[in-house]
N, C-alpha and C. Protein backbone atom coordinates (compact mmCIF):
# COMPACT_ATOMS: atom_id res chain seq x y z
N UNK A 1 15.85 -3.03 12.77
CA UNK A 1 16.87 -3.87 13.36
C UNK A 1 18.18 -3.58 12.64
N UNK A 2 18.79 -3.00 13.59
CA UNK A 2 20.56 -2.74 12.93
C UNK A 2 21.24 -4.12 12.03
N UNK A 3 21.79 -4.26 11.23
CA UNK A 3 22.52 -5.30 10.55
C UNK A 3 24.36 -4.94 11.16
N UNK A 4 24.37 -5.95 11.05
CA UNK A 4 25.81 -6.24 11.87
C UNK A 4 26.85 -7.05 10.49
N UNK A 5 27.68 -6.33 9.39
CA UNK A 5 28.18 -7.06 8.97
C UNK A 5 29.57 -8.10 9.30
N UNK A 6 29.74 -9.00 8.65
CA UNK A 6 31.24 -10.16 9.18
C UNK A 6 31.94 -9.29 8.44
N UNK A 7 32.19 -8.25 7.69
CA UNK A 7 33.24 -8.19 7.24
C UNK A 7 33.28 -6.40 7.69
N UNK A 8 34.26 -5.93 8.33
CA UNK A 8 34.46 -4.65 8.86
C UNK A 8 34.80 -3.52 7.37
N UNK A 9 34.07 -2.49 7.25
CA UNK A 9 33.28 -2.18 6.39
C UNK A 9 33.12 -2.14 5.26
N UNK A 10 32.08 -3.19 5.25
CA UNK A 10 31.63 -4.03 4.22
C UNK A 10 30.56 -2.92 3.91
N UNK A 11 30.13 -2.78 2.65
CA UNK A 11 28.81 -1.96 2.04
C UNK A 11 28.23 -2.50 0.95
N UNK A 12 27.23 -2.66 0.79
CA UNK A 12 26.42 -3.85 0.14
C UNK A 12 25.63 -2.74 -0.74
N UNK A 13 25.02 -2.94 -1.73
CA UNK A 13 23.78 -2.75 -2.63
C UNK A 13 22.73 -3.23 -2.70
N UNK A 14 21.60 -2.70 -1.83
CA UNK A 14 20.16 -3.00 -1.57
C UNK A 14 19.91 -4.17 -2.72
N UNK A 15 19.54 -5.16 -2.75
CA UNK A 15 19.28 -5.82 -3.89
C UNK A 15 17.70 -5.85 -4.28
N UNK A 16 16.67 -4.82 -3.21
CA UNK A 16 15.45 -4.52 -3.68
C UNK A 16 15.54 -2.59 -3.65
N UNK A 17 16.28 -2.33 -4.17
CA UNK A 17 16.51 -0.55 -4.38
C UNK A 17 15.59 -0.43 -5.75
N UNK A 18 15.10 0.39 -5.83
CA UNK A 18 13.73 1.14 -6.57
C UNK A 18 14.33 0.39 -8.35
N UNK A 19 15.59 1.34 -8.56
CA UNK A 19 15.68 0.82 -10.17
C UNK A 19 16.09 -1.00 -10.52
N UNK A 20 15.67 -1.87 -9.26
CA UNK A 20 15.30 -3.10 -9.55
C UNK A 20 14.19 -3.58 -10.39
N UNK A 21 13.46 -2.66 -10.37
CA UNK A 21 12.44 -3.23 -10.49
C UNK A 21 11.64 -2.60 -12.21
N UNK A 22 12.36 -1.86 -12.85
CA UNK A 22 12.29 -1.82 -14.25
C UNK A 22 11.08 -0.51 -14.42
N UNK A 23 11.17 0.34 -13.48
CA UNK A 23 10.18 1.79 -13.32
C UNK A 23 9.60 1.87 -12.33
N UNK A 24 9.25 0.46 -11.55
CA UNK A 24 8.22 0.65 -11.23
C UNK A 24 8.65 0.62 -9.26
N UNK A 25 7.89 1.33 -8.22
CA UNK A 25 8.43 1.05 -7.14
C UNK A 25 7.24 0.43 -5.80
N UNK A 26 8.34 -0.33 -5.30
CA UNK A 26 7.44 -1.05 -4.40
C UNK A 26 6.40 -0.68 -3.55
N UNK A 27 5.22 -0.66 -3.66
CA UNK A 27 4.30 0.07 -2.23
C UNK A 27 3.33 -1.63 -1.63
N UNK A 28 3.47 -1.27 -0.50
CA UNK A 28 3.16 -1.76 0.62
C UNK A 28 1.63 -1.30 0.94
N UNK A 29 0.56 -2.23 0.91
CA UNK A 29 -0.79 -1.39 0.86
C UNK A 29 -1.32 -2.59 2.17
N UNK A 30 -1.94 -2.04 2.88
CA UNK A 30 -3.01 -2.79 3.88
C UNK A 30 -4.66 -2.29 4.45
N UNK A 31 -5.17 -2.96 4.49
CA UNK A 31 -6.72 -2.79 4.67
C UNK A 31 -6.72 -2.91 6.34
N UNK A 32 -6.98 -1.67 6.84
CA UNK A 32 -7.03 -2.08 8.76
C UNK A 32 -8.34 -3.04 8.51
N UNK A 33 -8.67 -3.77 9.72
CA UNK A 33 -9.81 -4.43 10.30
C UNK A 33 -10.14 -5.32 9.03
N UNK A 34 -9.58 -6.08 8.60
CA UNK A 34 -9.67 -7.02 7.57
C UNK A 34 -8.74 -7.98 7.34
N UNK A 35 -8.22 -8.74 8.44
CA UNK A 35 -7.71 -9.73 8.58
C UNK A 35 -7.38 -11.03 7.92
N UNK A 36 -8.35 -11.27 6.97
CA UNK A 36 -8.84 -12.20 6.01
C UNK A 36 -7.42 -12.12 5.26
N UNK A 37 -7.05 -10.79 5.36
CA UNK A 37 -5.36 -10.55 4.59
C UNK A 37 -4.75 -10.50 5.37
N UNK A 38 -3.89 -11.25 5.84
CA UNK A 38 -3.22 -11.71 7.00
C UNK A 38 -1.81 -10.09 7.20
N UNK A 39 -1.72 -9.67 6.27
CA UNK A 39 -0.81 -9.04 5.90
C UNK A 39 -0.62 -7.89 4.82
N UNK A 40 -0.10 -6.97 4.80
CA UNK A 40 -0.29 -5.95 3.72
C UNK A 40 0.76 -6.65 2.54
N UNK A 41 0.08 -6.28 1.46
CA UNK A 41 0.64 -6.57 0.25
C UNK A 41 1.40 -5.74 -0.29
N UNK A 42 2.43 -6.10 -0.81
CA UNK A 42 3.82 -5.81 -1.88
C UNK A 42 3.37 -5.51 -3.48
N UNK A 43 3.20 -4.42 -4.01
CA UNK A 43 2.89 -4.31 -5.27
C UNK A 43 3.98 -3.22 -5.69
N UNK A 44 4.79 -3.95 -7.05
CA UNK A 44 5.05 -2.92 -7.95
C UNK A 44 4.49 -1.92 -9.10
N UNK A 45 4.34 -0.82 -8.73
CA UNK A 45 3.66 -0.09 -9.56
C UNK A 45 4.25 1.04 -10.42
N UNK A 46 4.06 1.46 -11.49
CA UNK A 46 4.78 2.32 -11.91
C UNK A 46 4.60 3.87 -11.05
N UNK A 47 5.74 4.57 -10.55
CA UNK A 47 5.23 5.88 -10.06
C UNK A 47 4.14 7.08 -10.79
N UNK A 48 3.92 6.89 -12.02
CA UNK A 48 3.39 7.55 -12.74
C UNK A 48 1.87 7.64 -12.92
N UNK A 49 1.70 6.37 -12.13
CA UNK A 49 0.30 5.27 -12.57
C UNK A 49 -0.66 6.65 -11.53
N UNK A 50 -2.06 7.18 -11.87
CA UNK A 50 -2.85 7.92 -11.12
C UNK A 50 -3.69 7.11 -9.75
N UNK A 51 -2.97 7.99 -8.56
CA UNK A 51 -3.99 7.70 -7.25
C UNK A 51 -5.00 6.93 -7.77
N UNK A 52 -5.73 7.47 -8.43
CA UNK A 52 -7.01 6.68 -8.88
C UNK A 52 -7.63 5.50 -9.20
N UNK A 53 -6.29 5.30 -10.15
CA UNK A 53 -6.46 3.82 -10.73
C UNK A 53 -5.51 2.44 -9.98
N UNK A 54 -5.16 2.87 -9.35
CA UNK A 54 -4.53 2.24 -7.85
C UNK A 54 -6.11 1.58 -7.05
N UNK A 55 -6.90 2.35 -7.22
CA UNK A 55 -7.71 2.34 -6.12
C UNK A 55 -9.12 1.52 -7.31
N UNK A 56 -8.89 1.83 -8.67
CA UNK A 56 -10.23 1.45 -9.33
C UNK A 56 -9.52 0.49 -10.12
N UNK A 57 -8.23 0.19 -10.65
CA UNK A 57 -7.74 -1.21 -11.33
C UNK A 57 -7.34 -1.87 -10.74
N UNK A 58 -6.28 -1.69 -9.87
CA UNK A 58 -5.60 -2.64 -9.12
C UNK A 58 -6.27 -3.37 -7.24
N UNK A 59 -6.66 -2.27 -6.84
CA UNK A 59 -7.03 -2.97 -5.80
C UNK A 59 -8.35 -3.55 -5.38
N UNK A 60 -9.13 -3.47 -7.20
CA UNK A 60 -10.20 -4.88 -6.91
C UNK A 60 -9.31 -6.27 -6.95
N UNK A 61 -8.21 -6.36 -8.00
CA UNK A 61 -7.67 -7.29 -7.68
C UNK A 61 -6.86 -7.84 -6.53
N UNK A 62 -6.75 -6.91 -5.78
CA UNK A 62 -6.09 -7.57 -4.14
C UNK A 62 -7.25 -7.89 -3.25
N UNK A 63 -7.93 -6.86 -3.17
CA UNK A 63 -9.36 -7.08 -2.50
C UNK A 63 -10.45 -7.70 -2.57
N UNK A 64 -11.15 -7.51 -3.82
CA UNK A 64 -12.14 -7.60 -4.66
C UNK A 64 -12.71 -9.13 -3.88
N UNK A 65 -12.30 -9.99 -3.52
CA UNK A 65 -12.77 -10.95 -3.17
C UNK A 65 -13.40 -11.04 -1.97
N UNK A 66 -13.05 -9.86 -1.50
CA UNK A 66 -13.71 -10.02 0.73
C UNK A 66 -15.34 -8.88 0.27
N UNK A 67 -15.98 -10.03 1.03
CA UNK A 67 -17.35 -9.21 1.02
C UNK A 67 -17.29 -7.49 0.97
N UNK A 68 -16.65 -7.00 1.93
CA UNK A 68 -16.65 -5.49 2.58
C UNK A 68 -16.17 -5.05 0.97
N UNK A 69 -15.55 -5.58 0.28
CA UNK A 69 -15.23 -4.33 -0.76
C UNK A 69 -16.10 -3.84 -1.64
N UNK A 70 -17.15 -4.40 -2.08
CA UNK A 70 -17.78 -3.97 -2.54
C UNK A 70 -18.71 -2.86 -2.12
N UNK A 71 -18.48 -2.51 -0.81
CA UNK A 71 -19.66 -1.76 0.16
C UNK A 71 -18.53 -0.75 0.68
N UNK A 72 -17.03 -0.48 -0.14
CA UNK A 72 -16.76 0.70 0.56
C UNK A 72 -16.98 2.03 0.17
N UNK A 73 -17.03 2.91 1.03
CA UNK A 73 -17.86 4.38 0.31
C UNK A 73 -15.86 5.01 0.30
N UNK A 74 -15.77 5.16 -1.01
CA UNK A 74 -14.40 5.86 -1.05
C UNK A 74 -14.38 6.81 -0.55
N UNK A 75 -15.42 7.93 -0.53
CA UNK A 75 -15.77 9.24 -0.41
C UNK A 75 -15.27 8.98 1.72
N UNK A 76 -15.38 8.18 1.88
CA UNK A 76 -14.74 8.39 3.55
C UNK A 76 -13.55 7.52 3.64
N UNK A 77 -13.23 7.05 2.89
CA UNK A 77 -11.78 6.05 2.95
C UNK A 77 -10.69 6.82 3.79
N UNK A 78 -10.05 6.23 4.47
CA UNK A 78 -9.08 6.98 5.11
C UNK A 78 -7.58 6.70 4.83
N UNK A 79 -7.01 7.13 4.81
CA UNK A 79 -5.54 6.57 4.27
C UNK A 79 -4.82 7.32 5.27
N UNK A 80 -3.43 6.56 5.02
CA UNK A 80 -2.15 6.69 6.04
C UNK A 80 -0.40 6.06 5.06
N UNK A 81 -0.11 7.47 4.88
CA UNK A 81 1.40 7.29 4.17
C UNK A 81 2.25 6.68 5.38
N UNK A 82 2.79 5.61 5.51
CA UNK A 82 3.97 5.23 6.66
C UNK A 82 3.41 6.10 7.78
N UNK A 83 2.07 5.34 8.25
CA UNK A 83 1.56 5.65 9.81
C UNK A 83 1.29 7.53 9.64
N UNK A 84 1.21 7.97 8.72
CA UNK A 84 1.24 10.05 8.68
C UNK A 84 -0.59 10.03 7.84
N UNK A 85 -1.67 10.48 8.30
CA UNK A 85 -2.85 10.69 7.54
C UNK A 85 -2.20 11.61 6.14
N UNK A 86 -2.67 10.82 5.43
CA UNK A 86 -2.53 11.75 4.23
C UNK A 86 -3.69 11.83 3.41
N UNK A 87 -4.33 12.71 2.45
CA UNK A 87 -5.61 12.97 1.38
C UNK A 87 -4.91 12.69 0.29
N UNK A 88 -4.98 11.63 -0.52
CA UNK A 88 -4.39 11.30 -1.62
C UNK A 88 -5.51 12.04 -2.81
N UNK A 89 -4.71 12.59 -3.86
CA UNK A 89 -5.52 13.08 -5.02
C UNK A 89 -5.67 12.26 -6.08
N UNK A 90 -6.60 11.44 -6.59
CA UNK A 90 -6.97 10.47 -7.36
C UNK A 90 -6.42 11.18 -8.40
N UNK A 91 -6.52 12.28 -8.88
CA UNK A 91 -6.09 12.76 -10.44
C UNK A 91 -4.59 12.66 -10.29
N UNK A 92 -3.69 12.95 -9.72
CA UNK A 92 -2.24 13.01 -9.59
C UNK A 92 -1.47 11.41 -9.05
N UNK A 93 -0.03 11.32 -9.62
CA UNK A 93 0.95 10.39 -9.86
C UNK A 93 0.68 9.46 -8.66
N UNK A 94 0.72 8.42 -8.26
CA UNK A 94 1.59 7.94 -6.90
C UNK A 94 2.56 9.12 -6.36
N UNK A 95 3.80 8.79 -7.40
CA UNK A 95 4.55 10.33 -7.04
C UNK A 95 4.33 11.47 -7.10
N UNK A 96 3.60 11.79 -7.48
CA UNK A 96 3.23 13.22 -7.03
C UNK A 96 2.45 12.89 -5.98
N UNK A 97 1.31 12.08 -5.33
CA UNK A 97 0.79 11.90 -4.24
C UNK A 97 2.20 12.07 -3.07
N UNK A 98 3.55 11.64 -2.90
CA UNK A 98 4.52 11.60 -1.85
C UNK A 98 4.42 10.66 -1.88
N UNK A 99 3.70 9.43 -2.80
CA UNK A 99 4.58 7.99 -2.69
C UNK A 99 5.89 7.58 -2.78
N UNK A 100 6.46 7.19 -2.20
CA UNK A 100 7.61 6.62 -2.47
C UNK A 100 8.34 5.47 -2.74
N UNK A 101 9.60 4.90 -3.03
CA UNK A 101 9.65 3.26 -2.70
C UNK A 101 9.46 2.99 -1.71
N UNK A 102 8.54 1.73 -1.40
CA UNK A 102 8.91 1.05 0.18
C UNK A 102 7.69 1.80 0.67
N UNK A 103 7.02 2.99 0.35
CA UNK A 103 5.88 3.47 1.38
C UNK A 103 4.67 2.64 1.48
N UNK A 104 4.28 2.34 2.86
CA UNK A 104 3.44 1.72 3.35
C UNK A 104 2.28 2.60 3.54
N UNK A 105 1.05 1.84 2.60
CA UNK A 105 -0.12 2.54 2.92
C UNK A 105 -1.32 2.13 3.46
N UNK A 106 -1.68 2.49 4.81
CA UNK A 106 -2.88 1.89 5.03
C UNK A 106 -4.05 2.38 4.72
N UNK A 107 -4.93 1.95 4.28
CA UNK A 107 -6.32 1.96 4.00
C UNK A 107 -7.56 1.87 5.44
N UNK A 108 -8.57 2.31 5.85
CA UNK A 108 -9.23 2.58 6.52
C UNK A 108 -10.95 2.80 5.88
N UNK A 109 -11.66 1.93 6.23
CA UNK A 109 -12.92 1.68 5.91
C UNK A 109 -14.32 1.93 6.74
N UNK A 110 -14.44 3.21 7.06
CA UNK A 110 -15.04 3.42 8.29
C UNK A 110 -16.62 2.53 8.42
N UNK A 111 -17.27 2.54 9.19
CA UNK A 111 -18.15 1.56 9.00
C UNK A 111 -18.02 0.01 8.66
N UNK A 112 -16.71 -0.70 7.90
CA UNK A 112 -16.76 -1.88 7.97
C UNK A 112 -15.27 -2.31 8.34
N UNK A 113 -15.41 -3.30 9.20
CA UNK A 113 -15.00 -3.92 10.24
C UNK A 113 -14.36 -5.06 9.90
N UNK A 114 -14.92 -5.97 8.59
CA UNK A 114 -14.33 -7.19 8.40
C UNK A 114 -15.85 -8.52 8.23
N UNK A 115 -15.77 -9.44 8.42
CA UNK A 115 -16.87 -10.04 7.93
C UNK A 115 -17.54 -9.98 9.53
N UNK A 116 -18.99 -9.99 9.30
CA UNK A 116 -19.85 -9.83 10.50
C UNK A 116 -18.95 -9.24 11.64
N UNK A 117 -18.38 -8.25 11.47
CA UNK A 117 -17.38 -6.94 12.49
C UNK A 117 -16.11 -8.34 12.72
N UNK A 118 -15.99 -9.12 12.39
CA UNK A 118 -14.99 -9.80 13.86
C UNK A 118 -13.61 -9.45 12.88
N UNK A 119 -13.46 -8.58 12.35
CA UNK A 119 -12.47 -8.25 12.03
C UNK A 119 -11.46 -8.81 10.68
N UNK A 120 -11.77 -9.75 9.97
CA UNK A 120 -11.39 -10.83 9.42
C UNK A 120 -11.85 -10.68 7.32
């Protein structure tokens, strides 16, 4: 959605631009067919931090609570950089994966669906 400023040209400074946030940059993570999270989550992470531990420290704590996580086979996980399939390399950066600020990543769990499939 275009922004329309009152003041003819006016230019502002993102007040959530990457070096807000003290290293670390915003990613946007969501679980398809798991509703229970109404919404993808906002995490600052350092760019440096490994694919890996994204996936084995931090996102038991976003997840960790919905039945399905414990039953996902990583080995078929599917991921998606801002809607583009991407193969993320667990040994290498966020940034070096092509994370960026602001990139939205979805997650994909083949075989599970959400609690008893209904999505949730």
């Amino acid at each position: 959605m275009p922004v329309i400023a009152l003041q003819p040209g006016y230019e502002g400074a993102a007040a959530d631009a990457e070096d807000k946030f003290h290293g670390n940059r915003l990613l946007y993570i969501g679980w398809e067919d798991h509703l229970l999270f109404c919404s993808p989550v906002c995490l600052p992470l350092p760019a440096a931090m490994p694919f890996g531990a994204l996936v084995s420290e931090v996102l038991p704590g976003v997840y960790g609570s919905h039945p399905d996580f414990a039953r996902i086979d990583w080995s078929r996980a599917e991921w998606r950089d801002s809607g583009k399939p991407f193969t993320p390399d667990p040994a290498r950066s966020l940034a070096d994966n092509g994370l960026v600020h602001k990139s939205f990543i979805q997650l994909r769990t083949p075989g599970l669906a959400g609690i008893a499939g209904s999505g949730s």
